[in-house]
C-alpha atoms as a PDB file:
ATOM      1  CA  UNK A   1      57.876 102.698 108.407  1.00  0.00           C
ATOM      2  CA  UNK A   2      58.336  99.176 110.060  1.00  0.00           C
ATOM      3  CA  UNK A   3      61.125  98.808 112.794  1.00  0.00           C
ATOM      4  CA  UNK A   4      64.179  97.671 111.421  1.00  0.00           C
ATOM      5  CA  UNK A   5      66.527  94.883 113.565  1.00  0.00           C
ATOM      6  CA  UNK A   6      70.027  95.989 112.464  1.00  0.00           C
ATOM      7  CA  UNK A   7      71.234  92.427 113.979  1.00  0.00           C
ATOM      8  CA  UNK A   8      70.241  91.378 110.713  1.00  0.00           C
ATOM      9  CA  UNK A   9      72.571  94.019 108.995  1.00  0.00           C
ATOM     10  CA  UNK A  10      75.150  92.022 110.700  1.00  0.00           C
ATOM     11  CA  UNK A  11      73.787  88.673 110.084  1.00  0.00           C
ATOM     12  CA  UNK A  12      73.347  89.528 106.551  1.00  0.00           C
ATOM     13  CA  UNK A  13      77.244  90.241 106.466  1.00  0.00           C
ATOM     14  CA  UNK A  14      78.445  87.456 107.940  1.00  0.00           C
ATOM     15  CA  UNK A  15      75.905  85.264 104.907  1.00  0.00           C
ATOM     16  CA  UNK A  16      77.572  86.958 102.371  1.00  0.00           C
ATOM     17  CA  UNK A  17      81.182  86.659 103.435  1.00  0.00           C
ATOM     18  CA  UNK A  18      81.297  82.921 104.653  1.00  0.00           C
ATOM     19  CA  UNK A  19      78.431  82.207 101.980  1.00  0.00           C
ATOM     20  CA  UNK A  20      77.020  79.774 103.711  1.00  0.00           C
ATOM     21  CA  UNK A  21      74.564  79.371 106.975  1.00  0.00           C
ATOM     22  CA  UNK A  22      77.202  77.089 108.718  1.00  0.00           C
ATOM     23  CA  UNK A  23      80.026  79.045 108.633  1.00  0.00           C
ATOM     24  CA  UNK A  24      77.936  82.713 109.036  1.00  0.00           C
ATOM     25  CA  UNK A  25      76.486  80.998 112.458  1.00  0.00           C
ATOM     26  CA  UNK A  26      79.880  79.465 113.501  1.00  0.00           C
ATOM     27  CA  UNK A  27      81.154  83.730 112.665  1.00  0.00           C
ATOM     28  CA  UNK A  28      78.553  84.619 114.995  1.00  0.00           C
ATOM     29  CA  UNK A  29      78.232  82.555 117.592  1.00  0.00           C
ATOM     30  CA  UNK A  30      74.871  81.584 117.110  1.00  0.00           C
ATOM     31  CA  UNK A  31      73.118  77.831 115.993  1.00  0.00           C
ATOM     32  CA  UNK A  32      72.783  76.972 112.603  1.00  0.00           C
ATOM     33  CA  UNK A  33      69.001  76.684 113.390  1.00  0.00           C
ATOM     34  CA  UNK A  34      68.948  80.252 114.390  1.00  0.00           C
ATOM     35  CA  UNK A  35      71.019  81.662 111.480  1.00  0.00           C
ATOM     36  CA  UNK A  36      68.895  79.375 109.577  1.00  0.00           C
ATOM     37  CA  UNK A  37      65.588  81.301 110.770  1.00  0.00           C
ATOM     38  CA  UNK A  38      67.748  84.730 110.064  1.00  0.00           C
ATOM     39  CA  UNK A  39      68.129  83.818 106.323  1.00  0.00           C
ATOM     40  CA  UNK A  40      64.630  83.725 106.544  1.00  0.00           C
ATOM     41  CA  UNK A  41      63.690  86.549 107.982  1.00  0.00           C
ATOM     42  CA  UNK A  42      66.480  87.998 105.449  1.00  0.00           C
ATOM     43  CA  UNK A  43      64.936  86.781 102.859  1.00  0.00           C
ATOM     44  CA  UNK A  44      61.320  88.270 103.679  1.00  0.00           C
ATOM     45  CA  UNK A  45      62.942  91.784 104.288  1.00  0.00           C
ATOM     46  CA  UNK A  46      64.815  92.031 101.229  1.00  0.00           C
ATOM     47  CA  UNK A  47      62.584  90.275  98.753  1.00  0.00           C
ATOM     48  CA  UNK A  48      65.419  88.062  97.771  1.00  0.00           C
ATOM     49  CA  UNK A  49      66.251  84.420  98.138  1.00  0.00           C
ATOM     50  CA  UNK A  50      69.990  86.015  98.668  1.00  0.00           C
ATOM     51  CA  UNK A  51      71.802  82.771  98.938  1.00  0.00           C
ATOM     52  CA  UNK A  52      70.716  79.627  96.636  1.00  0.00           C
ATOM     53  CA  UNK A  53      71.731  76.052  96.611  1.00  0.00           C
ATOM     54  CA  UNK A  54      74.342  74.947  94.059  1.00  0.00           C
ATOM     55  CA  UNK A  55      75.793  71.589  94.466  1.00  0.00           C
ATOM     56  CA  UNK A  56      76.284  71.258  97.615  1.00  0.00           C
ATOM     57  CA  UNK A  57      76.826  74.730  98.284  1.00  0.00           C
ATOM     58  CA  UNK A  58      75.181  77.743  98.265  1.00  0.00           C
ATOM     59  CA  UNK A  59      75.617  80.350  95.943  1.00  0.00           C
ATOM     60  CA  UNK A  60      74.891  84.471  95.849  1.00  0.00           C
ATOM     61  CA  UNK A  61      72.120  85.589  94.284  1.00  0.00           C
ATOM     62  CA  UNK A  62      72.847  88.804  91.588  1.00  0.00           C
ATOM     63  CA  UNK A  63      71.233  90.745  94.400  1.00  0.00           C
ATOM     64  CA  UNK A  64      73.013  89.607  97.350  1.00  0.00           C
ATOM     65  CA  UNK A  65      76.392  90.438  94.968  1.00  0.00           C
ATOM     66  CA  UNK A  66      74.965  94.023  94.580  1.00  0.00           C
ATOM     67  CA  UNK A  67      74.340  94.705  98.595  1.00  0.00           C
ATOM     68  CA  UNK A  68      77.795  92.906  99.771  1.00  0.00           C
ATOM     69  CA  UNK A  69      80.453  96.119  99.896  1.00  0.00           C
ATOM     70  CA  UNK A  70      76.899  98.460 101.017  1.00  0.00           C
ATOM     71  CA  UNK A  71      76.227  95.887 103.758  1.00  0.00           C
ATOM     72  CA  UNK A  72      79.977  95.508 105.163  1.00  0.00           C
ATOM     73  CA  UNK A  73      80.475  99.195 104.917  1.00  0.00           C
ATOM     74  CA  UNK A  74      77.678  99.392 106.795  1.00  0.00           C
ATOM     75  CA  UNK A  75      78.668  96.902 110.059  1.00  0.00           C
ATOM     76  CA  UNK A  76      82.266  98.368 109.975  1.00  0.00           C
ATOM     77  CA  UNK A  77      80.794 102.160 109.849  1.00  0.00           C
ATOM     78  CA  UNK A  78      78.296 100.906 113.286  1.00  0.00           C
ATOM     79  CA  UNK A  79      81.411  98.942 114.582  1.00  0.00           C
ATOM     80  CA  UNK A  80      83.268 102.387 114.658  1.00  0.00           C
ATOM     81  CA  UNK A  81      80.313 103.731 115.560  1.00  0.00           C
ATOM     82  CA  UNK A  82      79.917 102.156 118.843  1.00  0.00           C
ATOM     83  CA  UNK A  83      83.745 101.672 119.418  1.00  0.00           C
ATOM     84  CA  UNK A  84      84.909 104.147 122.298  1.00  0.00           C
ATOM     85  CA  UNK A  85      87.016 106.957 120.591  1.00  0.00           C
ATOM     86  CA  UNK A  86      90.618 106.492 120.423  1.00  0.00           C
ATOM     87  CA  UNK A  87      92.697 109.178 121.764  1.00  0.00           C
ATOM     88  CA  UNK A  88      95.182 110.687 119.312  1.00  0.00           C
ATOM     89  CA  UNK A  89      97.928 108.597 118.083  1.00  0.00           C
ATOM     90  CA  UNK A  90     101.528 108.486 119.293  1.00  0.00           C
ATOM     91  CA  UNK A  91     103.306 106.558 117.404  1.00  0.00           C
ATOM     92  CA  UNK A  92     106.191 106.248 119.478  1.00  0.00           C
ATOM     93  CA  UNK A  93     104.238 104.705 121.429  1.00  0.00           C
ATOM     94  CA  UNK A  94     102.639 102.349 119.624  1.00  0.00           C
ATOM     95  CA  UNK A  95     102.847  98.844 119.571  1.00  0.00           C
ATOM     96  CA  UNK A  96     100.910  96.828 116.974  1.00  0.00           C
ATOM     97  CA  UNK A  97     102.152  94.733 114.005  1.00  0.00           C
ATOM     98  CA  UNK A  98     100.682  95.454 110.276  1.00  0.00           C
ATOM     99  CA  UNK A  99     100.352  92.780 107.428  1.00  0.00           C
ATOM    100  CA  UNK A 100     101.578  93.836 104.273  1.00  0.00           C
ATOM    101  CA  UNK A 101     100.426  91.825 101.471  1.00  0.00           C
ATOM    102  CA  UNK A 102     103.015  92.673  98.248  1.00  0.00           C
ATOM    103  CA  UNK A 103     104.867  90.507  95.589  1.00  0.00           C
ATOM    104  CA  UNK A 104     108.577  89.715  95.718  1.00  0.00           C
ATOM    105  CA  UNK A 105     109.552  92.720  93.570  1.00  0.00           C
ATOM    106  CA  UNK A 106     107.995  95.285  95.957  1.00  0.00           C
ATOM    107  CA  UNK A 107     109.551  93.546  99.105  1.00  0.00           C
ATOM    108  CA  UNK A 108     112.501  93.324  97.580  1.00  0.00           C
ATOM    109  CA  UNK A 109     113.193  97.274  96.118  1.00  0.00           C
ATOM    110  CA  UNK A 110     111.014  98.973  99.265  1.00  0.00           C
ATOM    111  CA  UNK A 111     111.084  96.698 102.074  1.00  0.00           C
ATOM    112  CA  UNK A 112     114.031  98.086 103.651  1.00  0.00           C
ATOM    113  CA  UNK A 113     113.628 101.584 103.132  1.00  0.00           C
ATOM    114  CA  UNK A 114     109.698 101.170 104.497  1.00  0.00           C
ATOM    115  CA  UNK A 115     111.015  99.324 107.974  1.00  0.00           C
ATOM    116  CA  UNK A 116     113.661 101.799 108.309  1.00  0.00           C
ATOM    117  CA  UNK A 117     111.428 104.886 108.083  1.00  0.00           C
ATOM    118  CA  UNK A 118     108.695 103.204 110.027  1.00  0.00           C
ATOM    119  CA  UNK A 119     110.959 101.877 113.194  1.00  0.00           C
ATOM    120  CA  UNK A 120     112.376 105.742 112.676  1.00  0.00           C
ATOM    121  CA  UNK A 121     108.942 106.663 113.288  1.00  0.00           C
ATOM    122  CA  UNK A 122     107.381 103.997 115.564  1.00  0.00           C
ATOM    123  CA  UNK A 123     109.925 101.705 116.619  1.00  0.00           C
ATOM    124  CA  UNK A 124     107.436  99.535 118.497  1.00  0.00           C
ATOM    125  CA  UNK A 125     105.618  98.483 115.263  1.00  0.00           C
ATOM    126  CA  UNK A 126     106.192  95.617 113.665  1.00  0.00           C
ATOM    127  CA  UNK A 127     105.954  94.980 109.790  1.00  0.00           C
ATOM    128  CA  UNK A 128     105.172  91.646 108.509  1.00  0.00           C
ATOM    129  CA  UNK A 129     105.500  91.048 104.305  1.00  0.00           C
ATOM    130  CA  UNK A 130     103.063  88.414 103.464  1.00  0.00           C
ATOM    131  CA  UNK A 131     103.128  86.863 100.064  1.00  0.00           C
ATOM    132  CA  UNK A 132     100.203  88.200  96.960  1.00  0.00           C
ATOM    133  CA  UNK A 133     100.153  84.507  94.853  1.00  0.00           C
ATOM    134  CA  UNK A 134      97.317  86.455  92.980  1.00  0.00           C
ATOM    135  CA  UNK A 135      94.614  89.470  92.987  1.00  0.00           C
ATOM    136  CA  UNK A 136      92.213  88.080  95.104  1.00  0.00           C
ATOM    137  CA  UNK A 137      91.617  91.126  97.648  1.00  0.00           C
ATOM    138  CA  UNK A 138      89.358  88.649 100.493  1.00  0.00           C
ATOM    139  CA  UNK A 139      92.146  88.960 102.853  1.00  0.00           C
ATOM    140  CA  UNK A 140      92.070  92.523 102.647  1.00  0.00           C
ATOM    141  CA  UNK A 141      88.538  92.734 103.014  1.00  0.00           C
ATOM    142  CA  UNK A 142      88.294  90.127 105.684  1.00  0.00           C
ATOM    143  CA  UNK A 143      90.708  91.955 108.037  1.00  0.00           C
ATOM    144  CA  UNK A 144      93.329  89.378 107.736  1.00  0.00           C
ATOM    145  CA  UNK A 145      95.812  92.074 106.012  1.00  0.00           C
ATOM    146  CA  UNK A 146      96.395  95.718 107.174  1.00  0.00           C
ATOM    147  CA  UNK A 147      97.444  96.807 103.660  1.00  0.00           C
ATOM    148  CA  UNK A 148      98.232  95.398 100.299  1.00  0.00           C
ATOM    149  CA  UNK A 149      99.945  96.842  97.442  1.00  0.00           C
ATOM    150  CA  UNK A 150     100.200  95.818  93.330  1.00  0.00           C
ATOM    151  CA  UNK A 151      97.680  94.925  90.886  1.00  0.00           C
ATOM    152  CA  UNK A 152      93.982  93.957  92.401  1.00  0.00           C
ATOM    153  CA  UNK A 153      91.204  92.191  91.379  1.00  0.00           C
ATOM    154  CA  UNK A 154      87.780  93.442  91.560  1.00  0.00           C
ATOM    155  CA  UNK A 155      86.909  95.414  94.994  1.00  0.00           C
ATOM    156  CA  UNK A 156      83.622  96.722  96.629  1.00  0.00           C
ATOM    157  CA  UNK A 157      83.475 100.511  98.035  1.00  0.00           C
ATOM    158  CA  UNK A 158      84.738  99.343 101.455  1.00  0.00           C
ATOM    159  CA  UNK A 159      88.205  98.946 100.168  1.00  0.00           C
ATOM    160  CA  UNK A 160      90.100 102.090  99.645  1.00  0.00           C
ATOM    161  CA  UNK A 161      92.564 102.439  96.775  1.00  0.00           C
ATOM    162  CA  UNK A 162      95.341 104.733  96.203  1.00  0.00           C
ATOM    163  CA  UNK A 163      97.520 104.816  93.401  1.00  0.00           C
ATOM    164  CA  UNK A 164     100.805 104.524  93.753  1.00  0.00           C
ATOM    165  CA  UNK A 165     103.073 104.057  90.295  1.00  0.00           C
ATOM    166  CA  UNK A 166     103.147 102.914  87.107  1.00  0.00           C
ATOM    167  CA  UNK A 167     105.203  99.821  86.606  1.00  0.00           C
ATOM    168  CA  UNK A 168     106.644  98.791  82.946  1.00  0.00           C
ATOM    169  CA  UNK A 169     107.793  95.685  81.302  1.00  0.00           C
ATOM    170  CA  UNK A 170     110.977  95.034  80.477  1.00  0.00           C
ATOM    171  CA  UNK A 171     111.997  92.353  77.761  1.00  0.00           C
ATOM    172  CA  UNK A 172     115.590  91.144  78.119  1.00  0.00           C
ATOM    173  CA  UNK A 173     117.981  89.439  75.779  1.00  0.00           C
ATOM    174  CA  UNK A 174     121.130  87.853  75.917  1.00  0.00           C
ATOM    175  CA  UNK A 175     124.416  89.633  74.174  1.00  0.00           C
ATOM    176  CA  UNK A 176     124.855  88.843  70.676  1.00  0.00           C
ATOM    177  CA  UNK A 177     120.977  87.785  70.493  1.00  0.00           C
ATOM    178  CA  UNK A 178     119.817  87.859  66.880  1.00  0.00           C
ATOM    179  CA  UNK A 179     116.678  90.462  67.395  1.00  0.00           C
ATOM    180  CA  UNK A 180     119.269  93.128  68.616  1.00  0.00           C
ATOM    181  CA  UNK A 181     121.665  92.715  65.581  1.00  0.00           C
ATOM    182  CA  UNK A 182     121.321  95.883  63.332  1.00  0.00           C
ATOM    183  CA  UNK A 183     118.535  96.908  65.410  1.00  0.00           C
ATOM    184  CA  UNK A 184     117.297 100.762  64.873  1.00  0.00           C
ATOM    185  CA  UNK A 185     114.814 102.453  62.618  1.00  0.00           C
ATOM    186  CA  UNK A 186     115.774 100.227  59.179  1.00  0.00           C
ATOM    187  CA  UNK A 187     114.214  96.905  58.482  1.00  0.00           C
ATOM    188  CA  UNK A 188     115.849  94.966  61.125  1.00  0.00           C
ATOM    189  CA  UNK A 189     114.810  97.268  63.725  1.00  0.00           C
ATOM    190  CA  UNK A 190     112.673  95.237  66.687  1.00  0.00           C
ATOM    191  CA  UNK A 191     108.941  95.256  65.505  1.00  0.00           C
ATOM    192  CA  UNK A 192     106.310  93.205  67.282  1.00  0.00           C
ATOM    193  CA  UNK A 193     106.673  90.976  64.460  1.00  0.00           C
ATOM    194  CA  UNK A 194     110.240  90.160  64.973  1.00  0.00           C
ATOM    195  CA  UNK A 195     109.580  90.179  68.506  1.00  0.00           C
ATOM    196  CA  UNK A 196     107.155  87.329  68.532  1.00  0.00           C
ATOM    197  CA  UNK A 197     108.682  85.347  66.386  1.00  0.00           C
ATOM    198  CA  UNK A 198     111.256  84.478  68.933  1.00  0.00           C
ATOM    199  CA  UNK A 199     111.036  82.282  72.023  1.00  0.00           C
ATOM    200  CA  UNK A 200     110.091  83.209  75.290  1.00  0.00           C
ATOM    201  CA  UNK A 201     110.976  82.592  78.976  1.00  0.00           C
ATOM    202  CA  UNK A 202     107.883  83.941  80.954  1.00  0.00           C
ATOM    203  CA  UNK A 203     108.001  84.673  84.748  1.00  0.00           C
ATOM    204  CA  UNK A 204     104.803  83.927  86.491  1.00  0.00           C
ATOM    205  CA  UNK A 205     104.312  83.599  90.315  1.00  0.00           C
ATOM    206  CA  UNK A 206     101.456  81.647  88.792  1.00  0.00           C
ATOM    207  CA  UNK A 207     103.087  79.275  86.256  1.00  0.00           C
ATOM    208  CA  UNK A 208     100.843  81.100  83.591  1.00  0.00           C
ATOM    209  CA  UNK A 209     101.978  81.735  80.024  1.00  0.00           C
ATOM    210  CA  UNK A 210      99.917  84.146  78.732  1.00  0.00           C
ATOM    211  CA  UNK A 211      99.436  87.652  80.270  1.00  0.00           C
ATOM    212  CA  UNK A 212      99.249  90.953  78.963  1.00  0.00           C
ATOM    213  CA  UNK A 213     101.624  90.753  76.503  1.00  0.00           C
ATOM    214  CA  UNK A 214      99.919  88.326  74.536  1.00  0.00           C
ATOM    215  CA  UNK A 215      96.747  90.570  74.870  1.00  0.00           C
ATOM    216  CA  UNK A 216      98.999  92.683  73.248  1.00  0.00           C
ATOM    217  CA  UNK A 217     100.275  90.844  70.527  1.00  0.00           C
ATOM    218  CA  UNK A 218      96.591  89.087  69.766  1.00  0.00           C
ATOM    219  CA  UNK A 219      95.131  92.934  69.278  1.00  0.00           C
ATOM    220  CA  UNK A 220      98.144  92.641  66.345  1.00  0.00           C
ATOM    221  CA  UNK A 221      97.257  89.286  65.021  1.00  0.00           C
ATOM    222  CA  UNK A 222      99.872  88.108  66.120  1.00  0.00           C
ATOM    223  CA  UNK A 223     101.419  85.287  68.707  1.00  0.00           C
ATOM    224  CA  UNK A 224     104.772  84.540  70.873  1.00  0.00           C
ATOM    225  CA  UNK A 225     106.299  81.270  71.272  1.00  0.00           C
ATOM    226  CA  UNK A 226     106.361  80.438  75.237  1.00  0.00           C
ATOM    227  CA  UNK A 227     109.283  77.813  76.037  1.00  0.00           C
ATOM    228  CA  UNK A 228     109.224  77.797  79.165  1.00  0.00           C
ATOM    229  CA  UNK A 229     107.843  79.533  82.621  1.00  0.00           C
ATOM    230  CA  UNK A 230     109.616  79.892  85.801  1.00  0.00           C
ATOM    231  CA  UNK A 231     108.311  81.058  88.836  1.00  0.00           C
ATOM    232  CA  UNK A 232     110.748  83.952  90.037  1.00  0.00           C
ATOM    233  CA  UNK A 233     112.736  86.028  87.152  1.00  0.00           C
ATOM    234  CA  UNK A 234     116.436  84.912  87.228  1.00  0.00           C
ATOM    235  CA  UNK A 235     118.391  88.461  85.790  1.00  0.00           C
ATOM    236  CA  UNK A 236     121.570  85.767  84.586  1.00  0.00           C
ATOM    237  CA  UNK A 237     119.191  83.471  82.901  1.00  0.00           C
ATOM    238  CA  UNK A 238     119.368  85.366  79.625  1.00  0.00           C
ATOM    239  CA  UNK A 239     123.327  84.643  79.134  1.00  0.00           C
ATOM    240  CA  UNK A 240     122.511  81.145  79.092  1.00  0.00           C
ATOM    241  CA  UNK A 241     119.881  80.479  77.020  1.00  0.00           C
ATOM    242  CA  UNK A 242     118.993  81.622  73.430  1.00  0.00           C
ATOM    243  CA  UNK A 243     115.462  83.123  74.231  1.00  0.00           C
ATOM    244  CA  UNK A 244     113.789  86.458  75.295  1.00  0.00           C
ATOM    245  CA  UNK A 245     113.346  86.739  78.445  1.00  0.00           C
ATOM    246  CA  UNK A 246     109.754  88.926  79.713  1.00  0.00           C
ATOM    247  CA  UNK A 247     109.377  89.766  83.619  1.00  0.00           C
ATOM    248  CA  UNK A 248     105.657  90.188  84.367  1.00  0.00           C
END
């Protein structure tokens, strides 16, 4: 069996994370020449181009998509690896902030409760909420963000997920609004029909209009009525306008 140079375990990481030879070299503190030659000798190893032009950038190749979460499992299991072992934690001691990456909802129900029971518990440790404008778990991966809670996107092996809860939607009406009047089991009660056939106010930290609900509705044959989509859901906003109002 040939010798193996696990630098190129590393080198290969860095490719596939900055996706390009530029930034992987700048990562690394080496040339571009050199990381240059590395690709190479990459490339040789694994049989693979791994990273191909496109435009005027450089794309993974369906292989180099398949080794990514093996190959940074790998460098952060030899990182640990060679790391001098950590004596057991005190947390009273401790002193270390953690980047929380959660959506306004979450901050604003369990924020307080989570600083309180963690400066209970480690009063040196700082917590610091950073926003989640979408699924996109890079930062997590990266090391940029100690934690991160809600929906996520796709994820590699390296990431570790725990469920939590279940979350629901709630669609909310103002008093008097015609889809509640005689509402209940007989023919006015609130079917999916009769739901969307009225208008809706969408909240989207994304400004997007369709979601899951429209998923939804589409497996029905049927489709809602979007009049508007505000960033943040406004609880009062349904007094004042004539519409159904659908927190996502």
């Amino acid at each position: 069996m040939p010798d193996v140079d696990l630098n190129l375990l590393m080198a290969l990481d860095a490719l596939l994370e900055e996706g390009s030879v530029t930034g992987a070299a700048r990562r690394l503190g080496l040339s571009t020449s050199a990381m240059s030659r590395t690709l190479a000798r990459l490339r040789a190893a694994t049989g693979d181009p791994l990273l191909v032009r496109a435009g005027r950038g450089m794309v993974p190749t369906p292989r180099a998509d398949e080794l990514r979460g093996r190959v940074h499992e790998l460098t952060r299991s030899a990182h640990a690896v060679l790391r001098p072992a950590a004596a057991g934690l005190d947390l009273a001691t401790l002193q270390r902030s953690f980047t929380i990456r959660a959506n306004d909802g979450f901050v604003e129900i369990f924020a307080a409760p989570l600083v309180a029971a963690v400066t209970a518990a480690a009063p040196n440790v700082r917590l610091r909420f950073a926003p989640k404008p979408d699924k996109n778990v890079q930062a997590l991966r990266e090391g940029m963000v100690d934690l991160e809670i809600g929906v996520l996107g796709a994820s590699g092996p390296e990431v570790r997920v725990q469920g939590l809860f279940r979350d629901h939607f709630v669609g909310v009406v103002r008093a008097g609004h015609a889809l509640l009047e005689q509402s209940g089991s007989g023919k006015n009660a609130i079917t999916p029909e009769r739901y969307a056939a009225c208008g809706h106010v969408v909240a989207s930290r994304r400004g997007l209009a369709n979601g899951p609900v429209d998923v939804a509705l589409a497996e029905l044959g049927l489709a809602r009525t979007v009049v508007a989509v505000v960033p943040v859901s406004a609880p009062h906003w349904p007094s004042r306008v004539r519409r159904i109002w659908w927190r996502r």
